[in-house]
Protein backbone atom coordinates (compact mmCIF):
# COMPACT_ATOMS: atom_id res chain seq x y z
CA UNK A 1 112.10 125.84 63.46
CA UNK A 2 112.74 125.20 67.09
CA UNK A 3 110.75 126.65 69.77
CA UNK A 4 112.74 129.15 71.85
CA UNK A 5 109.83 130.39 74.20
CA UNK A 6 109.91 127.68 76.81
CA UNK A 7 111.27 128.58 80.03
CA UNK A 8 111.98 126.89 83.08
CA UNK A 9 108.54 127.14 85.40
CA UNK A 10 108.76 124.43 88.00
CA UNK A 11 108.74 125.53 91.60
CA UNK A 12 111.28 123.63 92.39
CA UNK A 13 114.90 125.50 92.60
CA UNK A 14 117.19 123.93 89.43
CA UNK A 15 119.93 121.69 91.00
CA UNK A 16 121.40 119.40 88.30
CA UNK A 17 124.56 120.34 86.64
CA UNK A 18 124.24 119.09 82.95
CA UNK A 19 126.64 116.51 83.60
CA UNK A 20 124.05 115.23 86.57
CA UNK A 21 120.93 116.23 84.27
CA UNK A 22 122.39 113.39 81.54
CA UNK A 23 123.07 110.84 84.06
CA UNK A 24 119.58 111.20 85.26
CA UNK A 25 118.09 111.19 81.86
CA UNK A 26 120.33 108.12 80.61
CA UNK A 27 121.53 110.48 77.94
CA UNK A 28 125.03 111.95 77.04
CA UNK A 29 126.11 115.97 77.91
CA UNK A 30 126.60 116.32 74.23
CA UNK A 31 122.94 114.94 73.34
CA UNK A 32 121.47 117.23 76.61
CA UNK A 33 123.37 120.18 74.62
CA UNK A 34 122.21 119.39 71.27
CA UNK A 35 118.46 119.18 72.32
CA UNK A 36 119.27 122.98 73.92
CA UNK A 37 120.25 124.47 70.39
CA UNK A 38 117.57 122.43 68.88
CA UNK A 39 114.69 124.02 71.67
CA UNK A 40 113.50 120.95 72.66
CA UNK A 41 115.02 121.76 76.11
CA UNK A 42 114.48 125.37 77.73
CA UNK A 43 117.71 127.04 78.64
CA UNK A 44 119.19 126.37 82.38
CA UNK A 45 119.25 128.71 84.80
CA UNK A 46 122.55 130.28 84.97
CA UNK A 47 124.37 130.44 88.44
CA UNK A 48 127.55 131.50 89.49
CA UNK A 49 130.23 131.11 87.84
CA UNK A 50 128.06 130.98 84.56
CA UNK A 51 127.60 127.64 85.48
CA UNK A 52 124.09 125.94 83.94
CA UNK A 53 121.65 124.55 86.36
CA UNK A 54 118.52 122.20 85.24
CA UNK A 55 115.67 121.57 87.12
CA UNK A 56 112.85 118.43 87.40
CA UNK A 57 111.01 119.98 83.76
CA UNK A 58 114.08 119.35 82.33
CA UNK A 59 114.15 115.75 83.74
CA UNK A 60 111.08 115.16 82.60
CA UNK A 61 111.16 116.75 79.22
CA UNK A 62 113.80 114.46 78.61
CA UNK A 63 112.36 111.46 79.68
CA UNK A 64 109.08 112.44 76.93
CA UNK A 65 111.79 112.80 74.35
CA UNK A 66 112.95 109.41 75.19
CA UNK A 67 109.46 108.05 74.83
CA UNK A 68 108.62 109.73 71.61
CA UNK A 69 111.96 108.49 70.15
CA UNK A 70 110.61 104.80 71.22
CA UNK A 71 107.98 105.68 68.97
CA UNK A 72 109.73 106.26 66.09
CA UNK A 73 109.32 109.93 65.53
CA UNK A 74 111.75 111.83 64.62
CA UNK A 75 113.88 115.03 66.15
CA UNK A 76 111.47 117.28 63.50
CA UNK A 77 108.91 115.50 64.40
CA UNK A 78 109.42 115.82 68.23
CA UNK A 79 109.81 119.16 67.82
CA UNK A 80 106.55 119.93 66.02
CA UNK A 81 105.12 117.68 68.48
CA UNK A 82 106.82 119.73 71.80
CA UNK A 83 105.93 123.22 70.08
CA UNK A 84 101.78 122.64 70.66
CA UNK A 85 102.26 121.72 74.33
CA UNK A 86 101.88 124.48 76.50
CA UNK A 87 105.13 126.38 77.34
CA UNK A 88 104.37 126.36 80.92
CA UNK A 89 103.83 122.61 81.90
CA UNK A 90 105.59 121.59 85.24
CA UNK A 91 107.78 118.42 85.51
CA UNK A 92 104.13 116.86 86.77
CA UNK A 93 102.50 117.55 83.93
CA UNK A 94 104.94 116.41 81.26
CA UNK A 95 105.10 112.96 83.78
CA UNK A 96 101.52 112.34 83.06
CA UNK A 97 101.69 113.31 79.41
CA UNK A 98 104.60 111.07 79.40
CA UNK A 99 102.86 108.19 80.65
CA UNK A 100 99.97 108.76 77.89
CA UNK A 101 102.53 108.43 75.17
CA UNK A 102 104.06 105.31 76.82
CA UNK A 103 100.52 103.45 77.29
CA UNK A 104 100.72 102.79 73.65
CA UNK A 105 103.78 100.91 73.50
CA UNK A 106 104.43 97.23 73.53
CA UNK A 107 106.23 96.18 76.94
CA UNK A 108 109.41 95.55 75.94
CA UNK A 109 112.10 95.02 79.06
CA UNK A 110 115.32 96.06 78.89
CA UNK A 111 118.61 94.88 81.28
CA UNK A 112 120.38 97.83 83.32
CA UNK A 113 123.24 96.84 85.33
CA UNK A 114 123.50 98.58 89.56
CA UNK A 115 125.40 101.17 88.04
CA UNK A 116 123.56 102.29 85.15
CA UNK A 117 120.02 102.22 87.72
CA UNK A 118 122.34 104.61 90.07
CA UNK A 119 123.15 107.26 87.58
CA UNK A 120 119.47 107.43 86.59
CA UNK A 121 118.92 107.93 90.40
CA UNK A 122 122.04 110.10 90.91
CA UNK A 123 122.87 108.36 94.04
CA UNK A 124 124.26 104.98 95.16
CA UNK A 125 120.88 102.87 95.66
CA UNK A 126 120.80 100.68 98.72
CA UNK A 127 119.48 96.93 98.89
CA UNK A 128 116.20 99.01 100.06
CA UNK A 129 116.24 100.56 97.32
CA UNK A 130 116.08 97.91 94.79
CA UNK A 131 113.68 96.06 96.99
CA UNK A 132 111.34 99.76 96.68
CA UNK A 133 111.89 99.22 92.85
CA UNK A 134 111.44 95.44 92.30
CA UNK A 135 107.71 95.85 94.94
CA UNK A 136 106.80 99.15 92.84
CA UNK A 137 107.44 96.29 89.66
CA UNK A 138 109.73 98.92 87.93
CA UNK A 139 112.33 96.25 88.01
CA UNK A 140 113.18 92.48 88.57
CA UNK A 141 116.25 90.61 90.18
CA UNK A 142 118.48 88.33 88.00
CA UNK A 143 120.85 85.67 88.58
CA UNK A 144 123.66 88.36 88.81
CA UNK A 145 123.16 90.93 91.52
CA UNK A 146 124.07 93.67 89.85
CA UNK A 147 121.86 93.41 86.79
CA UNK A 148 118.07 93.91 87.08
CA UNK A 149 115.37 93.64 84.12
CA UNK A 150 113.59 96.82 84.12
CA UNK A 151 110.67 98.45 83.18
CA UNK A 152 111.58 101.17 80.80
CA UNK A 153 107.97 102.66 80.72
CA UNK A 154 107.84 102.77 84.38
CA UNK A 155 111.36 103.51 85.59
CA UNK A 156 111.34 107.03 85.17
CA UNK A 157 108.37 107.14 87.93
CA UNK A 158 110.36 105.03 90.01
CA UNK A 159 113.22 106.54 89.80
CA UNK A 160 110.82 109.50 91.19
CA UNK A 161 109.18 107.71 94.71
CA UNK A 162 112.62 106.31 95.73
CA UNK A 163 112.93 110.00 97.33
CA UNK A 164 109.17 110.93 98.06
CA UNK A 165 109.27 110.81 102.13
CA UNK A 166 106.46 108.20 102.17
CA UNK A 167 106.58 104.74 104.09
CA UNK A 168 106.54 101.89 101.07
CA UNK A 169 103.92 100.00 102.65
CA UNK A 170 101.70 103.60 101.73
CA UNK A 171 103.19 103.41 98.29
CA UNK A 172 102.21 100.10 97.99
CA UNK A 173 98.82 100.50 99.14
CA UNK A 174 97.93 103.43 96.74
CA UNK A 175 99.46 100.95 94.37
CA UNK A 176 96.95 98.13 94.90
CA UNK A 177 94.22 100.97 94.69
CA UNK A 178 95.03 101.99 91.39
CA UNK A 179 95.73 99.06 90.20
CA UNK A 180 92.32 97.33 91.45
CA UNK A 181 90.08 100.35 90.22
CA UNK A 182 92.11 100.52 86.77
CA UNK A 183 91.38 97.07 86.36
CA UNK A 184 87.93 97.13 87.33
CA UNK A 185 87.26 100.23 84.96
CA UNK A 186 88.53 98.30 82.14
CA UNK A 187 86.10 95.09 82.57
CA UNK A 188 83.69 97.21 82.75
CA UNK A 189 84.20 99.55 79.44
CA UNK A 190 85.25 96.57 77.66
CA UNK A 191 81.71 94.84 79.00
CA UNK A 192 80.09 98.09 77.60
CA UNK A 193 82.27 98.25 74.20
CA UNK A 194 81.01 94.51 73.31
CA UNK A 195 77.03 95.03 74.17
CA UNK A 196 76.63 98.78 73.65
CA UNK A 197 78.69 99.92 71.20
CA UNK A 198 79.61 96.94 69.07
CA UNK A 199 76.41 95.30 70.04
CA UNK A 200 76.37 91.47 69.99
CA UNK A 201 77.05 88.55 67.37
CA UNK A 202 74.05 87.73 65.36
CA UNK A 203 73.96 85.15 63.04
CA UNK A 204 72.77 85.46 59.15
CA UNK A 205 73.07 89.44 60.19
CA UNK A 206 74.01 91.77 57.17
CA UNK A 207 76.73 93.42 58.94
CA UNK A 208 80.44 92.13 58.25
CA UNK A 209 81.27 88.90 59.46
CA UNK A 210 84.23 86.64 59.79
CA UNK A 211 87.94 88.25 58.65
CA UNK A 212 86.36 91.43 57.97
CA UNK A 213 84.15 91.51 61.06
CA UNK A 214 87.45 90.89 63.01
CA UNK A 215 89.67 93.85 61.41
CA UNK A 216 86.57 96.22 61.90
CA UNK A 217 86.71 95.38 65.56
CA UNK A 218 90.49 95.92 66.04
CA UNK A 219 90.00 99.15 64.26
CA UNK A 220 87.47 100.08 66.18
CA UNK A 221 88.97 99.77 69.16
CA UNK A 222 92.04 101.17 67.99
CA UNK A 223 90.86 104.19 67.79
CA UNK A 224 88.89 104.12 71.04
CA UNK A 225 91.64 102.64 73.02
CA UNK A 226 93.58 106.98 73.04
CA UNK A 227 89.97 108.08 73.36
CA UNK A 228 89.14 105.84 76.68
CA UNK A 229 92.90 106.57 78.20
CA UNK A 230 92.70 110.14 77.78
CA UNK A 231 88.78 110.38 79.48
CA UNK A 232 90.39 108.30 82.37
CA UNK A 233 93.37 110.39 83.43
CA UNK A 234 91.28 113.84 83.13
CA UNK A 235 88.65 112.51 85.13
CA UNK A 236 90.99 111.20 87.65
CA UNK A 237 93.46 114.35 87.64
CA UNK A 238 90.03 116.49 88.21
CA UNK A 239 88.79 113.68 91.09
CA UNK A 240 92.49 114.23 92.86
CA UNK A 241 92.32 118.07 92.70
CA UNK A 242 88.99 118.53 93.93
CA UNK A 243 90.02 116.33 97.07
CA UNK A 244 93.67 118.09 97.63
CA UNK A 245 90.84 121.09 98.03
CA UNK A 246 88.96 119.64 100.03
CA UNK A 247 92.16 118.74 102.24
CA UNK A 248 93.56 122.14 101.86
CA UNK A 249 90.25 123.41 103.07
CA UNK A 250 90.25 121.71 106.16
CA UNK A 251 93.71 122.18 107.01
CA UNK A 252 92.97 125.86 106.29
CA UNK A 253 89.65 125.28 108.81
CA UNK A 254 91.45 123.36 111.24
CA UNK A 255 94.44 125.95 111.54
CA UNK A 256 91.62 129.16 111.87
CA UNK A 257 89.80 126.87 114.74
CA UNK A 258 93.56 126.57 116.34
CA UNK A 259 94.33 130.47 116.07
CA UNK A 260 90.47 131.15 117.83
CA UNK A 261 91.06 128.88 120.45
CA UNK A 262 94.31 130.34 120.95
């Protein structure tokens, strides 16, 4: 049974014509439309004309269709899967839910020509812009200059900060920040996984050993692995909101201070 209660809700004013909407996604008008009667889409916003308009959600509901489908499940399954997330999430949220679902598959890269990169982007993309891409590692020059190896996992967010009005050097930075801390987090939770949790080696213990000892460990941390990911991005989402506060705060302060003096 498809879920017909999701709306659009992102701030954003819908822009896309469904024709646009597909390009974005990758995906053809007719499978855009099919999703629609099958509620994994909410409706578009109807404009003059009775002309459909889609907004960022939809971009990104897509794009966590995509990923599921990578996954194997199928459209039933998708759908049962869609249905328990709230109705309400912005094209943010279903971005970082996205990226959850993608941290559990193999990196596999694909080949997209110049052509297929600009319909994702829905512009023409400048020598710039690949060289934003190919630093951001969402995609990598070939011997042909219009085909690029990409990043499937990571092109959707790419496709994302090639408009965000932010010098690349910036992006680059925050980059090297997350990419340093991440790093650094996982040394040391594997560190703690081997001496606290699994404990260490012993010989002539009673516990499994060899083979079995091995599968116990991959099972193990298997199951931790979701578990680990999922403590990581809501303690970082909660870290980022409490400091956009704190910014807002001062800005807020700042502006009140400005208003006195004046």
């Amino acid at each position: 049974m498809a879920n017909t209660d999701m709306a659009t809700t992102d701030t954003e004013e819908p822009t896309l014509t469904v024709d646009e909407l597909a390009a974005r996604a990758g995906v053809t008008v007719r499978t855009v439309r099919f999703y629609g009667t099958r509620g994994l889409l909410p409706p578009p916003v109807i404009g003059p004309r009775r002309v459909g308009h889609y907004g960022p959600e939809h971009l990104s509901r897509l794009a966590l269709i995509e990923e599921l489908q990578h996954h194997g499940m199928t459209l039933s399954a998708i759908e049962r899967y869609l249905r328990q997330l709230p109705p309400d999430l912005s094209a943010d949220d279903l971005a970082i839910h996205r990226a959850l679902v993608a941290s559990w598959a193999p990196d596999a890269p694909e080949e997209a020509s110049r052509e297929q990169l600009a319909r994702r982007a829905g512009r023409p993309l400048s020598e710039e812009d690949i060289d934003r891409l190919a630093a951001l590692n969402v995609l990598e020059r070939t011997d042909d200059p219009d085909v690029f190896r990409i990043d499937p996992g990571v092109l959707h967010l790419g496709m994302r900060l090639l408009d965000v009005p932010i010098a690349l050097e910036t992006i680059l930075a925050a980059h090297t920040v997350v990419l340093e801390h991440s790093r650094s987090a996982a040394r040391e939770l594997s560190r703690l996984f081997r001496e606290e949790v699994w404990g260490p080696d012993q010989e002539g213990g009673s516990g499994p050993s060899g083979p079995e000892r091995v599968r116990a460990k991959k099972s193990l941390s298997a199951h931790m692995q979701p578990l680990v990911v999922q403590a990581l991005v809501i303690a970082f989402q909660r870290s980022m909101k409490r400091e956009l506060r704190g910014w807002y705060g001062q800005d807020a302060a700042e502006g009140e201070d400005a208003a006195h003096r004046a």
